[in-house]
C-alpha atoms as a PDB file:
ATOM      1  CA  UNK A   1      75.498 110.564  94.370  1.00  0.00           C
ATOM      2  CA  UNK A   2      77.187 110.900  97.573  1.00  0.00           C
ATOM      3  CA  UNK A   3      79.092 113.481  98.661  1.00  0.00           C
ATOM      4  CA  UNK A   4      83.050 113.495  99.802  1.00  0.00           C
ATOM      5  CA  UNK A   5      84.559 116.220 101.777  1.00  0.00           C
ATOM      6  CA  UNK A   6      87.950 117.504 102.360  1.00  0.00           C
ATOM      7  CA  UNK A   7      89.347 119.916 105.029  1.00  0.00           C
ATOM      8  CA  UNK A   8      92.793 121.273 105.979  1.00  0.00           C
ATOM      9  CA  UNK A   9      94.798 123.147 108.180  1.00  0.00           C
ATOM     10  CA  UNK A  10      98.494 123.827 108.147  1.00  0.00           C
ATOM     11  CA  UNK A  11     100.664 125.481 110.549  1.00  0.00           C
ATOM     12  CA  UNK A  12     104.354 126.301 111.011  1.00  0.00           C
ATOM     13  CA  UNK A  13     105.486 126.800 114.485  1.00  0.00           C
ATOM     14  CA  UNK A  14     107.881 129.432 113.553  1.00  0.00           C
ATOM     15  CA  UNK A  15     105.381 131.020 111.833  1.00  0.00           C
ATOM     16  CA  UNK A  16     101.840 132.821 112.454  1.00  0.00           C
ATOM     17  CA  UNK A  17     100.234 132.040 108.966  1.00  0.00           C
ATOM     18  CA  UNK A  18      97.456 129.319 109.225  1.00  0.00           C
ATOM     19  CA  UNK A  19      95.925 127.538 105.897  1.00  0.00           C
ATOM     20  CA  UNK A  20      92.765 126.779 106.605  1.00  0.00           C
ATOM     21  CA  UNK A  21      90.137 124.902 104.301  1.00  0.00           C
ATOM     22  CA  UNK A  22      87.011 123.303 103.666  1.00  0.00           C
ATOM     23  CA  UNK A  23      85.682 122.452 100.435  1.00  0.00           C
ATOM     24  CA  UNK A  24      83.164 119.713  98.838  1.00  0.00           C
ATOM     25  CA  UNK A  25      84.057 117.364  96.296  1.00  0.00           C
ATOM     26  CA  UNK A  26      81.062 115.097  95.017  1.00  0.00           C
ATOM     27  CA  UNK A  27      81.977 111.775  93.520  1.00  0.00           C
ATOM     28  CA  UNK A  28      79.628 108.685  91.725  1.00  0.00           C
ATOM     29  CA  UNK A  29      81.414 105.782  93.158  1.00  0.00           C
ATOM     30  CA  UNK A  30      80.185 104.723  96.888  1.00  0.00           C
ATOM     31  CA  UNK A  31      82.514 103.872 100.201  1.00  0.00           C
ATOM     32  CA  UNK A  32      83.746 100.312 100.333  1.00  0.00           C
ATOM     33  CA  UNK A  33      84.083  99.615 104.010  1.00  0.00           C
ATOM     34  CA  UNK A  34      87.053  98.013 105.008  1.00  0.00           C
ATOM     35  CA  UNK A  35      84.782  95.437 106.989  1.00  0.00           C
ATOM     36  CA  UNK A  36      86.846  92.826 108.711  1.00  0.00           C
ATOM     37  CA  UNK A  37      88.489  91.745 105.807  1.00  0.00           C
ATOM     38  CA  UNK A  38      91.369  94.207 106.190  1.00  0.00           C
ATOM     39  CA  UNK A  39      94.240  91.835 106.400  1.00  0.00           C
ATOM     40  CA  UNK A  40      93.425  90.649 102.748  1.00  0.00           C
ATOM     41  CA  UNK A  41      92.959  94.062 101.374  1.00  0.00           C
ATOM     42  CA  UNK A  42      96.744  95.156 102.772  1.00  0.00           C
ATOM     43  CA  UNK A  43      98.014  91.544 100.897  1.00  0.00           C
ATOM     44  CA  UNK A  44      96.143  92.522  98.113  1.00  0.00           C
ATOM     45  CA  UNK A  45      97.544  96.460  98.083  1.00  0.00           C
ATOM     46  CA  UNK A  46     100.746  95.263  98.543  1.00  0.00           C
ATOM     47  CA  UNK A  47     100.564  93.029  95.580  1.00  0.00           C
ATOM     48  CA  UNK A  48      99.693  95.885  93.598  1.00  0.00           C
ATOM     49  CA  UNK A  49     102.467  97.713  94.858  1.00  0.00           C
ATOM     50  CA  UNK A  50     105.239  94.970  93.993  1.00  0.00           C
ATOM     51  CA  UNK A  51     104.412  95.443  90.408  1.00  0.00           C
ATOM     52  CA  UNK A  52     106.094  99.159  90.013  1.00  0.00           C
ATOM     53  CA  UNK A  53     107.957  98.700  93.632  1.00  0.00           C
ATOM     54  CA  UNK A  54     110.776  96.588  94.787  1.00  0.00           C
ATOM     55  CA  UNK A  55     110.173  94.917  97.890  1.00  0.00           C
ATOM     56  CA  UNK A  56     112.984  97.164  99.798  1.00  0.00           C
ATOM     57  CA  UNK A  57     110.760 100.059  98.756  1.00  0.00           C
ATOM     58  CA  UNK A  58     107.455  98.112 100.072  1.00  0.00           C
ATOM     59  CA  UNK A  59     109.722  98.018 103.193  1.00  0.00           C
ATOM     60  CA  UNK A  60     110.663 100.983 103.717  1.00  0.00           C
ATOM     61  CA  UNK A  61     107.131 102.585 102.976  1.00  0.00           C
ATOM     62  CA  UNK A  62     105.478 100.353 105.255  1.00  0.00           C
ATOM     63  CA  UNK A  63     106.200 101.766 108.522  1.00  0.00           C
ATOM     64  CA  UNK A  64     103.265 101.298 110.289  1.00  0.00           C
ATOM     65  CA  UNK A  65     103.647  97.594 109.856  1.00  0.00           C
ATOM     66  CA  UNK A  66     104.056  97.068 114.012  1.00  0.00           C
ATOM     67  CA  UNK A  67     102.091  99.696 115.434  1.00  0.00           C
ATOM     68  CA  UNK A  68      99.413  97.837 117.395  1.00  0.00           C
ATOM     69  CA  UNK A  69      97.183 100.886 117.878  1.00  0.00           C
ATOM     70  CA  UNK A  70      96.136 101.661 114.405  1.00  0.00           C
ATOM     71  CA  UNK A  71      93.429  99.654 112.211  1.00  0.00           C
ATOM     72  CA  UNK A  72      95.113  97.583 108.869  1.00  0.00           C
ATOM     73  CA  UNK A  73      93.345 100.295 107.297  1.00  0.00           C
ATOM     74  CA  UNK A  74      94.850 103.280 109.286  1.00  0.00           C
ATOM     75  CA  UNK A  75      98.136 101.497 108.401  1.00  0.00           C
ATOM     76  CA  UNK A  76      97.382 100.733 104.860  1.00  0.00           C
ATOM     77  CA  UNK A  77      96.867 105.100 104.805  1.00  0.00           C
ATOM     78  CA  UNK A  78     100.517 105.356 105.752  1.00  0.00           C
ATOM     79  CA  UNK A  79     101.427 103.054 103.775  1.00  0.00           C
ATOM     80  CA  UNK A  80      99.928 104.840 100.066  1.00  0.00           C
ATOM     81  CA  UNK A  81     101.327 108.285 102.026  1.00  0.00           C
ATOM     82  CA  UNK A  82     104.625 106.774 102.016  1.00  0.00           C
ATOM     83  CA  UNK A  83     104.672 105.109  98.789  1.00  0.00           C
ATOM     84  CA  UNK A  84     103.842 108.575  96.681  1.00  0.00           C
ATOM     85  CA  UNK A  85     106.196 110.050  98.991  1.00  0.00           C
ATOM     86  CA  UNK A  86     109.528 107.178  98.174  1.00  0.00           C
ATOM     87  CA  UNK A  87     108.865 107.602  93.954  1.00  0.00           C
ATOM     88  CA  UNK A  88     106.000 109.609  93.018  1.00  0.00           C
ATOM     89  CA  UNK A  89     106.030 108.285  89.129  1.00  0.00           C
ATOM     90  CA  UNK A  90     105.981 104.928  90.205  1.00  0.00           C
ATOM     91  CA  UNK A  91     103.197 105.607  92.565  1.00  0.00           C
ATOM     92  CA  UNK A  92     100.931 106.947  89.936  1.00  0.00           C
ATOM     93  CA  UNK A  93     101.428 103.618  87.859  1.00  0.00           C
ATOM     94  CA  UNK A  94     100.609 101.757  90.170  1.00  0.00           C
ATOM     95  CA  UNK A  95      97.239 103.705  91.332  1.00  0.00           C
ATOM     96  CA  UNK A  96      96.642 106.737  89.253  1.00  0.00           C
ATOM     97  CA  UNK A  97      97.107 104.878  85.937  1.00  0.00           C
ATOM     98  CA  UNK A  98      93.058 106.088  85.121  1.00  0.00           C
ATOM     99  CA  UNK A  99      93.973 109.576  86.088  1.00  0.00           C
ATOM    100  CA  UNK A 100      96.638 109.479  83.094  1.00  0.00           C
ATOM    101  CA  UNK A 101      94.299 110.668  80.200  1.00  0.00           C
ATOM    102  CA  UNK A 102      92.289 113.125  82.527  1.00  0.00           C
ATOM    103  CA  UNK A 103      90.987 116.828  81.165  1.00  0.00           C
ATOM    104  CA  UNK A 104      90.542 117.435  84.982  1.00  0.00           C
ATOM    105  CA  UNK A 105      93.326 120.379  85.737  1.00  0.00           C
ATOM    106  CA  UNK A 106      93.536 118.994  89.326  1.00  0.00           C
ATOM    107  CA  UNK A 107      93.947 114.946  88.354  1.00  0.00           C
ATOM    108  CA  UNK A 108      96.397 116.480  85.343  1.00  0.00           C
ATOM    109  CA  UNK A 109      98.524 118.616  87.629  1.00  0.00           C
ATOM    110  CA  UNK A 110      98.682 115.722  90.135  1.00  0.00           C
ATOM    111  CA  UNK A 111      99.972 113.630  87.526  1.00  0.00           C
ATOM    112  CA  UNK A 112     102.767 116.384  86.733  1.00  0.00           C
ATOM    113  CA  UNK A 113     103.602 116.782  90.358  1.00  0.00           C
ATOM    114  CA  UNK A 114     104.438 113.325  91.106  1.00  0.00           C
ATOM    115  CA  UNK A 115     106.865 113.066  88.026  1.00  0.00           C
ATOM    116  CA  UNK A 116     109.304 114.988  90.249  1.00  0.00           C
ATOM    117  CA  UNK A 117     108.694 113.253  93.936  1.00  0.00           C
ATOM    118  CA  UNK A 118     111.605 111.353  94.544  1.00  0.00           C
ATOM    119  CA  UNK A 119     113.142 109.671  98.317  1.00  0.00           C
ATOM    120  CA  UNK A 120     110.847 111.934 100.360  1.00  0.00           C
ATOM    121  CA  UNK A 121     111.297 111.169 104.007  1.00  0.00           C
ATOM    122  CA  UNK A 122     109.374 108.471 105.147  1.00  0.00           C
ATOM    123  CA  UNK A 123     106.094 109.550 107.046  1.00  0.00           C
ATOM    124  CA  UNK A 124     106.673 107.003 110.387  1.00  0.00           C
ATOM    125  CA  UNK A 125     103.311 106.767 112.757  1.00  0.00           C
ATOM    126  CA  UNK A 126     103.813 108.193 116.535  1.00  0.00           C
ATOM    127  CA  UNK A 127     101.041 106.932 119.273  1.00  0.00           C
ATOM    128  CA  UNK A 128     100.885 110.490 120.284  1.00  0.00           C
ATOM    129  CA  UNK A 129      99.722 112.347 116.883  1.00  0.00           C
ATOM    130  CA  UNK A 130      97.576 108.803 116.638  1.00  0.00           C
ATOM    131  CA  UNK A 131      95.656 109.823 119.392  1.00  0.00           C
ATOM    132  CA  UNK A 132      95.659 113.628 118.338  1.00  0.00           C
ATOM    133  CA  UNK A 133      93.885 112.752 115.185  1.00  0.00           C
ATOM    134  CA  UNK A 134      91.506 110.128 116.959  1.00  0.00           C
ATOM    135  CA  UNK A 135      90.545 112.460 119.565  1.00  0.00           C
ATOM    136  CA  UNK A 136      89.175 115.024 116.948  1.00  0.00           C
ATOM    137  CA  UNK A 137      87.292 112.074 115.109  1.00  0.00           C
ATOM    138  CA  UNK A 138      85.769 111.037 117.695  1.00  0.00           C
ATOM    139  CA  UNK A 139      84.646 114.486 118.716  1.00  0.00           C
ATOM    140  CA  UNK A 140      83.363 115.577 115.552  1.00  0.00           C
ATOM    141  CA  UNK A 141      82.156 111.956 114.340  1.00  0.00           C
ATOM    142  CA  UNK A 142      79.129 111.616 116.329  1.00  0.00           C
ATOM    143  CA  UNK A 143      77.980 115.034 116.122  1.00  0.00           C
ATOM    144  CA  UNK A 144      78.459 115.335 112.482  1.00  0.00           C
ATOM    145  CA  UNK A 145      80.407 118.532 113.057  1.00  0.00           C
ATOM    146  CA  UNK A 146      83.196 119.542 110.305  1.00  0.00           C
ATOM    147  CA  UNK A 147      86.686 121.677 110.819  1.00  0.00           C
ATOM    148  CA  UNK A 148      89.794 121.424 112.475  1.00  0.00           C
ATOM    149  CA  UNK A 149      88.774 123.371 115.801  1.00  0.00           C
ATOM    150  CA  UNK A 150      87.395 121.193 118.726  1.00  0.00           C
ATOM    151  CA  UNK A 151      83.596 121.604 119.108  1.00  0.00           C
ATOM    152  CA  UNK A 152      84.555 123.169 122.880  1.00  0.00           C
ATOM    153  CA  UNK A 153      86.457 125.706 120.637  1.00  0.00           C
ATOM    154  CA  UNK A 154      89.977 123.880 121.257  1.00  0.00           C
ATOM    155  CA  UNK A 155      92.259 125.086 117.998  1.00  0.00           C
ATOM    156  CA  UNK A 156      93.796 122.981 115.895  1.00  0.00           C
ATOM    157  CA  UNK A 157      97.488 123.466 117.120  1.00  0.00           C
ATOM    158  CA  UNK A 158      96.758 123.644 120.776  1.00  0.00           C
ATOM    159  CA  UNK A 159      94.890 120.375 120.407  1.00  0.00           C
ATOM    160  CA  UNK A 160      97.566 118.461 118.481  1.00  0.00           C
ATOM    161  CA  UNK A 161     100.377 120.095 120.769  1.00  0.00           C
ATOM    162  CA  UNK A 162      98.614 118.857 123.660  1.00  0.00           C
ATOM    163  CA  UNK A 163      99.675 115.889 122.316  1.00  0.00           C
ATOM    164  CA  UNK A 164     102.858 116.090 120.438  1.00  0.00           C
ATOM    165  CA  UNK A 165     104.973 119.293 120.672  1.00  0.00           C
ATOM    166  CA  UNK A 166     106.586 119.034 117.152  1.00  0.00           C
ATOM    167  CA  UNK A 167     108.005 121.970 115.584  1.00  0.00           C
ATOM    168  CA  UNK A 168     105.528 122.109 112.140  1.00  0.00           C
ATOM    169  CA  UNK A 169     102.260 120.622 112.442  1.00  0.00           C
ATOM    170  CA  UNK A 170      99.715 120.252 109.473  1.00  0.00           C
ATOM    171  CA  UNK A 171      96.247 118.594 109.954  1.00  0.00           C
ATOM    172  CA  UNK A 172      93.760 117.112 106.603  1.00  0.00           C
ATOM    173  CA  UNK A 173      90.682 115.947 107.514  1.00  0.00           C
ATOM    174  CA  UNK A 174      88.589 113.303 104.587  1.00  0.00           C
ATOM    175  CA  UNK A 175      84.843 112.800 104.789  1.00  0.00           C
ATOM    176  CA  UNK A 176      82.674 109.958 102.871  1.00  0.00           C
ATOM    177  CA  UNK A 177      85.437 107.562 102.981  1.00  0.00           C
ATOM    178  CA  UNK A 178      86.708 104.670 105.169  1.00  0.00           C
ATOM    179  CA  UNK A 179      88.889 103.075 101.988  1.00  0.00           C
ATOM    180  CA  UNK A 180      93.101 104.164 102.747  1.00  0.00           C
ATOM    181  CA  UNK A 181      93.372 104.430  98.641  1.00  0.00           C
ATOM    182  CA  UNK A 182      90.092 106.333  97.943  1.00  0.00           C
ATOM    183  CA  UNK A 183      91.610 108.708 101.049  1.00  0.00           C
ATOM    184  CA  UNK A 184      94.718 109.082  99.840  1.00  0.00           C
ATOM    185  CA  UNK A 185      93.464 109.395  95.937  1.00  0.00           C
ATOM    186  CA  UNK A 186      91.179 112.118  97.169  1.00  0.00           C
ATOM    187  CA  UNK A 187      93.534 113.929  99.509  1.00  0.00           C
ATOM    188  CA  UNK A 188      96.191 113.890  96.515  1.00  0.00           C
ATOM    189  CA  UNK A 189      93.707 115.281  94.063  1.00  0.00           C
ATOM    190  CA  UNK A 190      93.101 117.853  96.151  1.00  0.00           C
ATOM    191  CA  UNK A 191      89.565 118.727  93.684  1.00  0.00           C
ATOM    192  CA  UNK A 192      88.560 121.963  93.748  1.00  0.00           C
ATOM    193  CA  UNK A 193      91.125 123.468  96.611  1.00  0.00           C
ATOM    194  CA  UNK A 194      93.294 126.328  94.780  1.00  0.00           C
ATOM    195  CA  UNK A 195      96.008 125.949  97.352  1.00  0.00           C
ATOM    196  CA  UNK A 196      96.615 122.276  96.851  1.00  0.00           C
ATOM    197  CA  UNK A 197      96.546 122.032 100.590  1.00  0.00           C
ATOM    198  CA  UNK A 198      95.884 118.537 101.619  1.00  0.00           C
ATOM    199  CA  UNK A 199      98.293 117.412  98.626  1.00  0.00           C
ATOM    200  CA  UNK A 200     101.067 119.534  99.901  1.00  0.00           C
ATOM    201  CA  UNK A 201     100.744 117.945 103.550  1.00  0.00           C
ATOM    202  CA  UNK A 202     101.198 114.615 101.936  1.00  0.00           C
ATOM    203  CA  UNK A 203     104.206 115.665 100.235  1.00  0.00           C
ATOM    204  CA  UNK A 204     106.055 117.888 102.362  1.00  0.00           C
ATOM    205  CA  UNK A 205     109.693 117.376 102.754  1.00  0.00           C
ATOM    206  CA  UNK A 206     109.390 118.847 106.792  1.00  0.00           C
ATOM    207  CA  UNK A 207     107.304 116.262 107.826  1.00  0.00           C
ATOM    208  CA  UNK A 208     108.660 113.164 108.971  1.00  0.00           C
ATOM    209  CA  UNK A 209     105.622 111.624 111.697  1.00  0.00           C
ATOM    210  CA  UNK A 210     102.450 111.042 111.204  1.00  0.00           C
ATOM    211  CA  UNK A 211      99.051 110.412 113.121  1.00  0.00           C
ATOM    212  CA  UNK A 212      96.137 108.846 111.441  1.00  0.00           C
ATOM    213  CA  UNK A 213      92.363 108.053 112.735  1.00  0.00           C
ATOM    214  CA  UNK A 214      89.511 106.680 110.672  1.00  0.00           C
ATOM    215  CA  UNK A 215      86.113 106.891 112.057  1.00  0.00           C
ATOM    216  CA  UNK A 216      82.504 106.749 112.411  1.00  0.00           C
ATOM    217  CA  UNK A 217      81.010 110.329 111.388  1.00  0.00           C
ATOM    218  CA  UNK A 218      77.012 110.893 112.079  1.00  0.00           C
ATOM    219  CA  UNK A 219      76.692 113.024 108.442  1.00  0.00           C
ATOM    220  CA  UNK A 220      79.086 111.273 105.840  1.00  0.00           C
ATOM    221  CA  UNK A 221      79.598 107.700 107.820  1.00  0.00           C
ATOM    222  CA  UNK A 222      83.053 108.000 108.281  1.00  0.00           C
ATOM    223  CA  UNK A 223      85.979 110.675 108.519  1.00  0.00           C
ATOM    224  CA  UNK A 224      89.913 110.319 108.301  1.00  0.00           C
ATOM    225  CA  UNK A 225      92.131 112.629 110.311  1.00  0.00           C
ATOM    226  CA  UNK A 226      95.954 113.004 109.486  1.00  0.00           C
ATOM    227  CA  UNK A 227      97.803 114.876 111.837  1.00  0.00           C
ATOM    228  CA  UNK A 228     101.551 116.021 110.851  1.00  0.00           C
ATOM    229  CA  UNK A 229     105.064 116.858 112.057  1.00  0.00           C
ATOM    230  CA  UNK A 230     108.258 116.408 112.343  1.00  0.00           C
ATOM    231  CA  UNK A 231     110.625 114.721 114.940  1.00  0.00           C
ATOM    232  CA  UNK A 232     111.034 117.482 117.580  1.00  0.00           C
ATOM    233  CA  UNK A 233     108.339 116.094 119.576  1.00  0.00           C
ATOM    234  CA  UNK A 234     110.003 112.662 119.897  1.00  0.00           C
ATOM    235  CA  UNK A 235     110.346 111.482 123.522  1.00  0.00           C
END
């Protein structure tokens, strides 16, 4: 069995209250890494999609299609985000259908949730949040450290302001997995986090950009970082 870990932080920049998180969730199934076969898993993920999408929607959703700096995987992330984000029902046809007949109160509630998500706005990628979330994966990665501060004691939102000055920031950090649907699955699940944290980033009707790293990490092979805001840090 191999474990799977989540953490969050959220932060509004009007306000002082900080969610912070870190909790375990231990899973059977093992990481399939994205290898360099990543073109054929987007064509592949996309196909999926077009069954309970229209291809305007696939548009729309897939706004990371031209950004140069992130991995197919990275943009394959934003992509799922997106998609749950532009018809949450439709979403969970298309890849929660197992979760449908679930006694988990998490996977039910998920289920529940999405019924209602409807023309969210779309999640677009900025360079600057990109390298935000990188930065922190590659400073925890090889150390095999966990938690949104820097290991030189940086905070979370002077770390990701030093990058983008956005009005509200939120930050969700995956470990175990280096698959964008297995990340966004487990971030959506949200398994055994009261607050729903990491689910709430996803679907939060303030956030409009998005950063997105997946990396090496020394103690669960690989960690994804997702780094929020808005558009008030726009250059």
């Amino acid at each position: 069995m191999k474990r799977h870990f989540l953490t969050l932080l959220a932060t509004v920049f009007i306000s002082s209250t900080t969610i912070c998180c870190d909790v375990k969730d231990d899973v059977d199934d093992e990481t399939s890494p994205s290898g360099n076969n990543s073109t054929t898993n987007t064509e592949l993920t996309i196909a999926d999609a077009a069954k309970n999408f229209s291809q305007d929607q696939i548009d729309m959703a897939n706004t990371a299609k031209n950004a140069a700096y992130l991995s197919d995987e990275e943009k394959l992330t934003i992509l799922y985000c997106n998609l749950v984000r532009l018809d949450g029902s439709a979403f969970s046809a298309a890849f929660l259908s197992d979760l449908k007949t679930s006694d988990n109160s998490y996977e039910k509630s998920l289920i529940d949730t999405l019924e209602s998500i409807k023309n969210l706005p779309m999640l677009v990628p900025n360079e600057q949040l990109c390298k935000a979330a990188e930065s922190h994966a590659y400073d925890i990665g090889p150390k095999g450290e966990r938690g949104h501060n820097s290991t030189d004691g940086t905070s979370f939102a002077d770390r990701v302001r030093s990058f983008y000055s956005g009005g509200a920031i939120a930050e969700n950090i995956s470990y175990g997995y280096d698959d964008a649907l297995k990340i966004v699955r487990q971030l959506l699940i949200d398994k055994d986090v009261a607050s729903l944290g990491h689910r709430k980033n996803i679907l939060g009707d303030k956030y409009c950009r998005i950063g997105v790293a997946i990396r090496y990490h020394k103690t669960y092979n690989n960690c994804c970082v997702q780094d929020f805001s808005d558009s008030m840090g726009d250059k």
